[in-house]
N, C-alpha and C. Protein backbone atom coordinates (compact mmCIF):
# COMPACT_ATOMS: atom_id res chain seq x y z
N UNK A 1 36.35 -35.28 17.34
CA UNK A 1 35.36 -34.40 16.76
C UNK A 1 34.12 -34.41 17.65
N UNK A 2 33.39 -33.00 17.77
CA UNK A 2 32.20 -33.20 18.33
C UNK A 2 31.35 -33.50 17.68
N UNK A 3 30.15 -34.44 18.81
CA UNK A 3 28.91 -34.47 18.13
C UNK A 3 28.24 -33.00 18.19
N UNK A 4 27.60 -32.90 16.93
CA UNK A 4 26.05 -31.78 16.67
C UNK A 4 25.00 -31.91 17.44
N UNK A 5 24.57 -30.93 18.06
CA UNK A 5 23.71 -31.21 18.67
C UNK A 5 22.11 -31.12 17.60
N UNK A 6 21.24 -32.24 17.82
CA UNK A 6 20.46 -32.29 16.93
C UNK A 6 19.71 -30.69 16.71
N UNK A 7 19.18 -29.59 18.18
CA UNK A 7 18.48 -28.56 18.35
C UNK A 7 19.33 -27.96 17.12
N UNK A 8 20.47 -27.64 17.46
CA UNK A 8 21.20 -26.82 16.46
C UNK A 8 21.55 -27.31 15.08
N UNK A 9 21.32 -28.25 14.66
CA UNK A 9 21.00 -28.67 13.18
C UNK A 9 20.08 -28.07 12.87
N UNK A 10 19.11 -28.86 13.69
CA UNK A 10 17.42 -28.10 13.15
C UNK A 10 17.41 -26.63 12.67
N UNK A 11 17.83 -25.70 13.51
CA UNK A 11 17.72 -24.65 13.69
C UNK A 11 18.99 -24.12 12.58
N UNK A 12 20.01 -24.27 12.31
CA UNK A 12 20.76 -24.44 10.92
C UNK A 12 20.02 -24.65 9.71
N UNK A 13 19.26 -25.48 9.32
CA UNK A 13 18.29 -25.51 8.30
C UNK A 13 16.91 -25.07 8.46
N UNK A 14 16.63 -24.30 9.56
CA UNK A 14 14.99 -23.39 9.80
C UNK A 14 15.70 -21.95 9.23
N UNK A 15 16.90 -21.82 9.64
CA UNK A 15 16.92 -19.96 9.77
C UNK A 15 17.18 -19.63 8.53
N UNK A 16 17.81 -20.23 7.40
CA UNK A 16 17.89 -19.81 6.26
C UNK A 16 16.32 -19.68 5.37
N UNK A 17 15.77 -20.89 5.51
CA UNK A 17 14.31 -20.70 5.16
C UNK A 17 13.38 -19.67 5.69
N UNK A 18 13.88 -19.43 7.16
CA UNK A 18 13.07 -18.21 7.74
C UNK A 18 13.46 -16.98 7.16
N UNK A 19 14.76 -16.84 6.64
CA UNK A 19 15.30 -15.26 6.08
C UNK A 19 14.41 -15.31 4.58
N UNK A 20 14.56 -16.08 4.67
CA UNK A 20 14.12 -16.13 2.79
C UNK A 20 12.56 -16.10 2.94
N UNK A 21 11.84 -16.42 3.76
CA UNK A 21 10.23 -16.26 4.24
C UNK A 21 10.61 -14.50 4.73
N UNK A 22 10.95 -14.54 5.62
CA UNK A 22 10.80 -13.13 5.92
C UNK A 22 11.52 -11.81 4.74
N UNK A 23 12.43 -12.12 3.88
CA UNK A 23 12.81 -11.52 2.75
C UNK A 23 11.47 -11.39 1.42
N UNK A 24 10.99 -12.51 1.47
CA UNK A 24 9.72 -12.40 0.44
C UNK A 24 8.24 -11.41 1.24
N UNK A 25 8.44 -11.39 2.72
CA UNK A 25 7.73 -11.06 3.03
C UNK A 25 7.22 -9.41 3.35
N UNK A 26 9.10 -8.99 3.64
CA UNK A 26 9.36 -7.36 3.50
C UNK A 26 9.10 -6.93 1.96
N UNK A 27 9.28 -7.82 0.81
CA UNK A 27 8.85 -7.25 -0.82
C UNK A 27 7.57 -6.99 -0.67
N UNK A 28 6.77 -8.14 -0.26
CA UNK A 28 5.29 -8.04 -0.70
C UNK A 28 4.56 -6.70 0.03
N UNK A 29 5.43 -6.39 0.97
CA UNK A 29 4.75 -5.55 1.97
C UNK A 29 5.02 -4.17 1.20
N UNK A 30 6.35 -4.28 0.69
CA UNK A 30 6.98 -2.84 0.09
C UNK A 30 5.47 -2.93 -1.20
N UNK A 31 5.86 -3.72 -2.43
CA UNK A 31 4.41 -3.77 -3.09
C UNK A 31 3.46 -3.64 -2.62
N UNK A 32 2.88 -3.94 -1.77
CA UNK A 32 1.11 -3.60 -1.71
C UNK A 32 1.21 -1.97 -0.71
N UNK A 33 2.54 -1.75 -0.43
CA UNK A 33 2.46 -0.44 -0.22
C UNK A 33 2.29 0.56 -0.73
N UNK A 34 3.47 0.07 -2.44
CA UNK A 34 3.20 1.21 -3.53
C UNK A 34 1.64 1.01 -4.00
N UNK A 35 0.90 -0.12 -4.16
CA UNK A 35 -0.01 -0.40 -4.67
C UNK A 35 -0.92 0.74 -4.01
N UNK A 36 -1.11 0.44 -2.34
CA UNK A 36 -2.29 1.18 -1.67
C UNK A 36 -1.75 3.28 -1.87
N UNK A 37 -0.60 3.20 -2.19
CA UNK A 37 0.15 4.85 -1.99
C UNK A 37 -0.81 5.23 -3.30
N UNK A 38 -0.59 4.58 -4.61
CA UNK A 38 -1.33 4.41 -5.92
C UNK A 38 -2.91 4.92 -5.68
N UNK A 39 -3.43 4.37 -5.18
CA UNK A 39 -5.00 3.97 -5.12
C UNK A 39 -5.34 5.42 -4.14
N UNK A 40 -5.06 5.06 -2.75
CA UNK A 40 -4.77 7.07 -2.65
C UNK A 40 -4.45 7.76 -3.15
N UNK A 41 -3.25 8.03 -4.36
CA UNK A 41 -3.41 9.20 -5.03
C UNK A 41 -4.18 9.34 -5.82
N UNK A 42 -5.05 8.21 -6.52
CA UNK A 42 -6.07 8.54 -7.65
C UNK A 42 -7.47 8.92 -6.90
N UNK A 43 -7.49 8.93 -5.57
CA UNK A 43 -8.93 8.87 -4.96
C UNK A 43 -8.74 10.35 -4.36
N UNK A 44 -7.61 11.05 -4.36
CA UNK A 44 -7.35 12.15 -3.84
C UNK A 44 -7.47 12.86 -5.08
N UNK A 45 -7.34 12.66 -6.42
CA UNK A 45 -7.87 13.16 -7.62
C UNK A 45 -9.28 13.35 -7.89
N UNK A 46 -9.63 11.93 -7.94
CA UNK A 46 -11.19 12.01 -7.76
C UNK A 46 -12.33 13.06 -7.29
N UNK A 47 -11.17 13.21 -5.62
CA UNK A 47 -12.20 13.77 -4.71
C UNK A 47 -11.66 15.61 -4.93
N UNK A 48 -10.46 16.03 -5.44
CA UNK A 48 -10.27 17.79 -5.89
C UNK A 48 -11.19 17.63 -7.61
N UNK A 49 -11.19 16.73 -7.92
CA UNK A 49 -12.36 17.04 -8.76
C UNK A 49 -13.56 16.94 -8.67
N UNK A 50 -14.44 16.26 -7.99
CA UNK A 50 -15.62 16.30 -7.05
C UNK A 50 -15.55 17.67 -6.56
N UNK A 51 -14.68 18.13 -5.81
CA UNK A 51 -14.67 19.16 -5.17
C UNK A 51 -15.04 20.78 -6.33
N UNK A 52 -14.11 20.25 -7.04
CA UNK A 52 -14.47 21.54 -8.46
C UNK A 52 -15.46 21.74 -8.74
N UNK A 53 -16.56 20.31 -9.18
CA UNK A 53 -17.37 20.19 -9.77
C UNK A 53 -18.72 20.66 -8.95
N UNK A 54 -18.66 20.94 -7.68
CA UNK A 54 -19.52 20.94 -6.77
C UNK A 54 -19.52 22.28 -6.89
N UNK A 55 -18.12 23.17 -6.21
CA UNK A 55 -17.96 24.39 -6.38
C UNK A 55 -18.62 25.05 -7.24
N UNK A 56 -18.54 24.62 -9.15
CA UNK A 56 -19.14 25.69 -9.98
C UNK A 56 -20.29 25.13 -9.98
N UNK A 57 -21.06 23.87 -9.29
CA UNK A 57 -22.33 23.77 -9.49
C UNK A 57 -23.07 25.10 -8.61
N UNK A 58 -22.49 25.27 -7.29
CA UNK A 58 -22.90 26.19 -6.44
C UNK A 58 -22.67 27.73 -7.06
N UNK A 59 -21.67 27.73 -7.76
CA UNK A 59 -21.24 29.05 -8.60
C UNK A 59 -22.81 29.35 -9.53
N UNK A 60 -22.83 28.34 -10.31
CA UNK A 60 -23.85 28.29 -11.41
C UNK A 60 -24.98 28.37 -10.59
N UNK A 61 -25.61 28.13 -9.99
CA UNK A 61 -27.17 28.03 -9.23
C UNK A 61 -27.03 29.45 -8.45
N UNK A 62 -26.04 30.06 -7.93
CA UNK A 62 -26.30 31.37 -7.20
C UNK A 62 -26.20 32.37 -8.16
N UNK A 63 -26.34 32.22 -10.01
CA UNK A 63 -26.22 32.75 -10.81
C UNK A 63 -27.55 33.55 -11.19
N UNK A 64 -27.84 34.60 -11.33
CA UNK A 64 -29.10 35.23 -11.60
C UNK A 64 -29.49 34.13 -13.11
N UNK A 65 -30.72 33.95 -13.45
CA UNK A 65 -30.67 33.45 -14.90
C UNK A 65 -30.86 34.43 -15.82
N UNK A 66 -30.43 34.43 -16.94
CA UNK A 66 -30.68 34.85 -18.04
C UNK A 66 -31.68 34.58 -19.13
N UNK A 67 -33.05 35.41 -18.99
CA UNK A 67 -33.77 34.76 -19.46
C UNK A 67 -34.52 35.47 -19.61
C-alpha cells in the first residue's frame, strides 16, 4: 500500500470546506443582490413620483390665478 502524501491529505480536507465557504458565499451574494435590485426599484418609484409632483407643481404656478 502507498503512503499519503501529507500535501494531499491536507488539501482533501481544505477543498470540501472551501466548496461549502464558497457555496455560502455565491447565496449571500445572490441575496444581497435581490435585496439591492429591491431598494432600486422602490427609489425608482420614489423618484417617477417626485417627478409627477414637480411636473403639476410647474403646471399649477404657470396657471393664471383665479381670483
Amino acid at each position: 500500500m502507498q503512503k499519503e502524501n501529507p500535501d494531499a491529505l491536507a488539501r482533501d480536507h481544505r477543498v470540501p470546506r472551501l466548496r461549502r465557504e464558497v457555496g455560502e458565499l455565491v447565496a449571500l451574494s445572490r441575496e444581497q443582490r435581490r435585496a439591492i435590485d429591491e431598494l432600486l426599484n422602490r427609489l425608482e418609484a420614489v423618484m417617477r413620483r417626485a417627478r409627477v409632483r414637480v411636473v403639476q407643481g410647474h403646471r399649477r404656478s404657470a396657471e393664471p390665478s383665479r381670483g
